[in-house]
C-alpha atoms as a PDB file:
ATOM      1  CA  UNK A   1       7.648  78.894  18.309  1.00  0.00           C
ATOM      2  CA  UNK A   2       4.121  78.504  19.377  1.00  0.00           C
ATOM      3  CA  UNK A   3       2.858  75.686  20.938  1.00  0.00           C
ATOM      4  CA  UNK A   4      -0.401  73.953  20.426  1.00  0.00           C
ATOM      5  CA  UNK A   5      -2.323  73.932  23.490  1.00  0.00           C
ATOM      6  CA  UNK A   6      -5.441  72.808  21.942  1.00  0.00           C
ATOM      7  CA  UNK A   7      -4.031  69.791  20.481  1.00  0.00           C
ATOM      8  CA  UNK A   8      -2.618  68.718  23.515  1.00  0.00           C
ATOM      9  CA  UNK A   9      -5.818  69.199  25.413  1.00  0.00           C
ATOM     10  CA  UNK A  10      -7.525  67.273  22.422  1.00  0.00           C
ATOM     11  CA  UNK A  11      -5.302  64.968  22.749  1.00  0.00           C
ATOM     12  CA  UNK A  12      -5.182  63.611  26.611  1.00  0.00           C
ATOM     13  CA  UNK A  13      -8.885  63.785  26.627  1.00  0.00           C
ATOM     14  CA  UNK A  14      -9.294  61.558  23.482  1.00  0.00           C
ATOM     15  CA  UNK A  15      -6.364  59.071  25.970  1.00  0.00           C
ATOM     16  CA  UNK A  16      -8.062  56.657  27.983  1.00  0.00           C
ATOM     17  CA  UNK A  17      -5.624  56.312  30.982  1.00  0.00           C
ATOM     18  CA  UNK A  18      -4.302  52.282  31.447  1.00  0.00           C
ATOM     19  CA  UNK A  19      -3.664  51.125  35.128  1.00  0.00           C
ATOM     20  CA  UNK A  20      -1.010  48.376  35.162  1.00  0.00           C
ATOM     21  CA  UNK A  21      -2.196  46.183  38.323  1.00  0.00           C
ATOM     22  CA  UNK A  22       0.314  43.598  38.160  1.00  0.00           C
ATOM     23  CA  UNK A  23       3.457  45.242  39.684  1.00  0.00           C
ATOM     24  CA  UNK A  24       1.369  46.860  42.349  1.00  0.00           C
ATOM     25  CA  UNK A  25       0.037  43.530  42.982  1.00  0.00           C
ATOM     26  CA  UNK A  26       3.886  42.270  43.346  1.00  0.00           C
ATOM     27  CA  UNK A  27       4.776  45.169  45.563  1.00  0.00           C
ATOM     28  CA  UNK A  28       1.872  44.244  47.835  1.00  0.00           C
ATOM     29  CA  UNK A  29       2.143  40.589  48.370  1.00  0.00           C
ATOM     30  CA  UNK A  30       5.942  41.361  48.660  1.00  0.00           C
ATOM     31  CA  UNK A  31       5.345  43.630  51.939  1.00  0.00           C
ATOM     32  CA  UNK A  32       2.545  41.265  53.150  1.00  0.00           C
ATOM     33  CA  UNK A  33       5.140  38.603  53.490  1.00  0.00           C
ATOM     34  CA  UNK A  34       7.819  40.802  55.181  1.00  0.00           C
ATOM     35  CA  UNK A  35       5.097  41.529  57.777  1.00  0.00           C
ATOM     36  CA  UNK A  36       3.923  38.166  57.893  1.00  0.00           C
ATOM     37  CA  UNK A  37       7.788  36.953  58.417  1.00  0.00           C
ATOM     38  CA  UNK A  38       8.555  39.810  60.796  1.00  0.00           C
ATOM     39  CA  UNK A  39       5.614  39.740  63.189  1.00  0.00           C
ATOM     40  CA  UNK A  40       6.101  38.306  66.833  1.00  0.00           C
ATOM     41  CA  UNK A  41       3.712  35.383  66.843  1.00  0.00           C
ATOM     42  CA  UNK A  42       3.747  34.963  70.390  1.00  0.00           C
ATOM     43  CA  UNK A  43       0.512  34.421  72.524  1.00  0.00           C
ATOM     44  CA  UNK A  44      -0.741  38.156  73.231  1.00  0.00           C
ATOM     45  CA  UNK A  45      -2.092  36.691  76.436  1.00  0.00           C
ATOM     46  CA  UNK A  46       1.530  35.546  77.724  1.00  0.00           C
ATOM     47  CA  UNK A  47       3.518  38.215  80.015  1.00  0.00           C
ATOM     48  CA  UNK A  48       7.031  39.086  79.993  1.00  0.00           C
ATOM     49  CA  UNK A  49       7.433  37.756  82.879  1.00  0.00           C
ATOM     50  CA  UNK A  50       6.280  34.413  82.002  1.00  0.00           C
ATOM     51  CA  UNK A  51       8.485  34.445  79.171  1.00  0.00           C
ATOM     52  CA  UNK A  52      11.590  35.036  81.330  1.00  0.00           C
ATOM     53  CA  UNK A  53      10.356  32.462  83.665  1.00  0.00           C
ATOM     54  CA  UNK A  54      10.661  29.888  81.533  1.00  0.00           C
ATOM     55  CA  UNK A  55      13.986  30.719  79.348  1.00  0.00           C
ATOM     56  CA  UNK A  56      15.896  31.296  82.790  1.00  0.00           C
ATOM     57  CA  UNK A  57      15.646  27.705  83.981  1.00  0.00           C
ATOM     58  CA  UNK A  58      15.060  25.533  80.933  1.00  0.00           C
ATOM     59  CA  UNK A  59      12.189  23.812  83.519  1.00  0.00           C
ATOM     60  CA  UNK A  60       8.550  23.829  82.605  1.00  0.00           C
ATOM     61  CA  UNK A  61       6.819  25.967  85.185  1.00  0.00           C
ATOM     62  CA  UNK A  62       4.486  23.466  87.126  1.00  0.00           C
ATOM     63  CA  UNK A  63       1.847  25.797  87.779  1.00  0.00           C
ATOM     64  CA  UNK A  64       1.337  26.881  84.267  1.00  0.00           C
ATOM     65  CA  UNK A  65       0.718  23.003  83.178  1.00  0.00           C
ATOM     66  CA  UNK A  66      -3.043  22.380  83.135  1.00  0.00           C
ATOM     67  CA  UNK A  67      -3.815  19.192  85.829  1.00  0.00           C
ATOM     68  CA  UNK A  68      -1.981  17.758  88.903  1.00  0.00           C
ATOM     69  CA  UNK A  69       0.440  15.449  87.747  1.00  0.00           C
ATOM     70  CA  UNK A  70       2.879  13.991  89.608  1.00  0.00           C
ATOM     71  CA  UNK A  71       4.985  12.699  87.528  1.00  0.00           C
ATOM     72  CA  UNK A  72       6.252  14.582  84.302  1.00  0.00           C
ATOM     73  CA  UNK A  73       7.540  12.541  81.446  1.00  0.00           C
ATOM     74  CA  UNK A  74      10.874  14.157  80.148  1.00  0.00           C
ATOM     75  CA  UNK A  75      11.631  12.582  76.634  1.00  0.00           C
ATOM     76  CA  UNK A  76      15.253  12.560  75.196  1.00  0.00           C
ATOM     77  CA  UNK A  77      16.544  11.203  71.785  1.00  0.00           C
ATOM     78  CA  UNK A  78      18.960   8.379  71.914  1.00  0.00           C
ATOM     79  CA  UNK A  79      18.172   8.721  76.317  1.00  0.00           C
ATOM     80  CA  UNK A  80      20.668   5.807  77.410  1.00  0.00           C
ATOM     81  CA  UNK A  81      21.302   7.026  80.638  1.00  0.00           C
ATOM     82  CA  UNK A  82      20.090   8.648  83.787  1.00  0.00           C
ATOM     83  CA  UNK A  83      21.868   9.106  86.697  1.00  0.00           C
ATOM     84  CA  UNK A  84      20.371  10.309  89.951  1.00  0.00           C
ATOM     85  CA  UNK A  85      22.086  11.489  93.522  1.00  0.00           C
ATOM     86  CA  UNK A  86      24.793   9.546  91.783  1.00  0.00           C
ATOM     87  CA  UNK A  87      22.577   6.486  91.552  1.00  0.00           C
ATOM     88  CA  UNK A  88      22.204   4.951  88.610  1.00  0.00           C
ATOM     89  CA  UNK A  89      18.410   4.897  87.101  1.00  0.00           C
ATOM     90  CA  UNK A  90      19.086   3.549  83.415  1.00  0.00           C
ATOM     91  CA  UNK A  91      16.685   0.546  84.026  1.00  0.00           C
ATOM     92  CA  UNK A  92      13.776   3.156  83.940  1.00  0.00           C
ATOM     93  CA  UNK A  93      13.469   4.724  80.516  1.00  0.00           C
ATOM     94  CA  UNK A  94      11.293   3.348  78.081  1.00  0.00           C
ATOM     95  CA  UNK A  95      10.778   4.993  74.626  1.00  0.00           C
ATOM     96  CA  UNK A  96      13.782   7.202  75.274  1.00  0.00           C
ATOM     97  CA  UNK A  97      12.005   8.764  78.107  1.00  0.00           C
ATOM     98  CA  UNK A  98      11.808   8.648  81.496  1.00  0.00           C
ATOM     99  CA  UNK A  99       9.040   9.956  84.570  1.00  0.00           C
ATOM    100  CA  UNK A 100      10.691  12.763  86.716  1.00  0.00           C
ATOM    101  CA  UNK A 101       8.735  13.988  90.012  1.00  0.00           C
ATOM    102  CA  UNK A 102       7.159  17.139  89.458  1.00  0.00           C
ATOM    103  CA  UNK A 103       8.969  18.106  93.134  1.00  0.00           C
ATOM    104  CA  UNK A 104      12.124  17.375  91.584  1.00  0.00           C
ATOM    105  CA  UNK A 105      11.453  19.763  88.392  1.00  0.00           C
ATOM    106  CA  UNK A 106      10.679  22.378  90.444  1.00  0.00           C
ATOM    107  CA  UNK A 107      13.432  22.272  94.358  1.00  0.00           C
ATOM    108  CA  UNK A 108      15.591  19.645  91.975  1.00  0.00           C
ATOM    109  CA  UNK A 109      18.446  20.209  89.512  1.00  0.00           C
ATOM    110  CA  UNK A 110      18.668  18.694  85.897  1.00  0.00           C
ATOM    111  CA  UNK A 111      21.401  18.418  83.572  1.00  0.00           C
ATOM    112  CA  UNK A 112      20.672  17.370  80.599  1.00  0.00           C
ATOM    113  CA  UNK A 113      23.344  16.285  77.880  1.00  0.00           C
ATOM    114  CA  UNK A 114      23.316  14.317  75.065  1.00  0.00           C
ATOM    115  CA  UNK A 115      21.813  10.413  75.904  1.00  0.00           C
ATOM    116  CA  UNK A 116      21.911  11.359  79.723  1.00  0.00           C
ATOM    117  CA  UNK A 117      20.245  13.481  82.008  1.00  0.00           C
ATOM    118  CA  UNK A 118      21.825  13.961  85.742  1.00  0.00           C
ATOM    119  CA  UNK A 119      19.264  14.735  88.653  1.00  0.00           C
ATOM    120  CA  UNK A 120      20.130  15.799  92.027  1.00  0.00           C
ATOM    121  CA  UNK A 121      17.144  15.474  94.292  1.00  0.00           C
ATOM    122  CA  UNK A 122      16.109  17.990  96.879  1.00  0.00           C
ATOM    123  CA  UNK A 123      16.457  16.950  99.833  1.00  0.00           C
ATOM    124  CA  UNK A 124      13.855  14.084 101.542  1.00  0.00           C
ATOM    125  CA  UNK A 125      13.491  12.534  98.177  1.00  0.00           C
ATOM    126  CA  UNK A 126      14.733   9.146  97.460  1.00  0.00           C
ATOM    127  CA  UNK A 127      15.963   8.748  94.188  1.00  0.00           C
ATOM    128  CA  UNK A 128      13.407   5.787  93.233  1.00  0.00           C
ATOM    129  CA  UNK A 129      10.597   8.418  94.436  1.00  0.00           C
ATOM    130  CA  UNK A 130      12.597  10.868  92.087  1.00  0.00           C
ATOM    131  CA  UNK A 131      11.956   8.813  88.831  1.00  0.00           C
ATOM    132  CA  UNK A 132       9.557   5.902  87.740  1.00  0.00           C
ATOM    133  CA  UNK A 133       9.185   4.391  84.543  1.00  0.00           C
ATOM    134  CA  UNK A 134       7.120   6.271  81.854  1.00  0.00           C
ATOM    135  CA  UNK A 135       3.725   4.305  81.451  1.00  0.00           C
END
């Protein structure tokens, strides 16, 4: 049996080749939204260290908030209650939040459960110096 080489070669040259575009379209968009899904979107700028900062306390670092504040407003849902040095300071929130001392974030402790937040003051601070009424 001989074969025909110079049909063949007749043959794919007369063949204009087709390109299918649509499943390598699919394939592409499909990996552009694993990478999409998959990237870290954190802030390139922030440092490990800043990162650990902040998840090891569950405070706001004060000197990574832009201005001087004195007073940082801590919202809550459904805040009914706030107890501090043992004191209670309900008659203070307003808009389920309530004005802690920036001293008291940082040398303080909070405990925050659900509709109440407990604050023991460092000590020197008064607990009406502690928190004030959100404005």
């Amino acid at each position: 049996m001989a074969l025909d080489i110079k049909f063949h070669k007749q043959r794919v040259s007369e063949k204009n080749p087709i390109f299918n575009l649509v499943p390598f379209i699919d394939i592409l968009f499909t990996i552009l939204i694993f990478i999409i899904l998959t990237s870290n979107l954190a802030d390139p700028t922030t440092e490990v260290s800043d990162i650990e900062d902040a998840e090891g306390t569950g405070k706001p670092n004060v000197t990574d908030t832009s201005g001087s504040a004195e007073y940082y407003i801590v919202p809550l849902s459904n805040l009914e209650k706030v107890i501090v040095n043992g004191q209670d300071m309900s008659h203070l929130i307003k808009n389920n939040a309530i004005g802690v001392q920036a001293r008291v974030m940082d040398e303080g402790q909070m405990i925050i459960k659900p509709g109440e937040i407990i604050i023991t003051t460092p000590p020197g601070i008064s607990p009406d110096v502690a928190v004030k009424s959100p404005s």
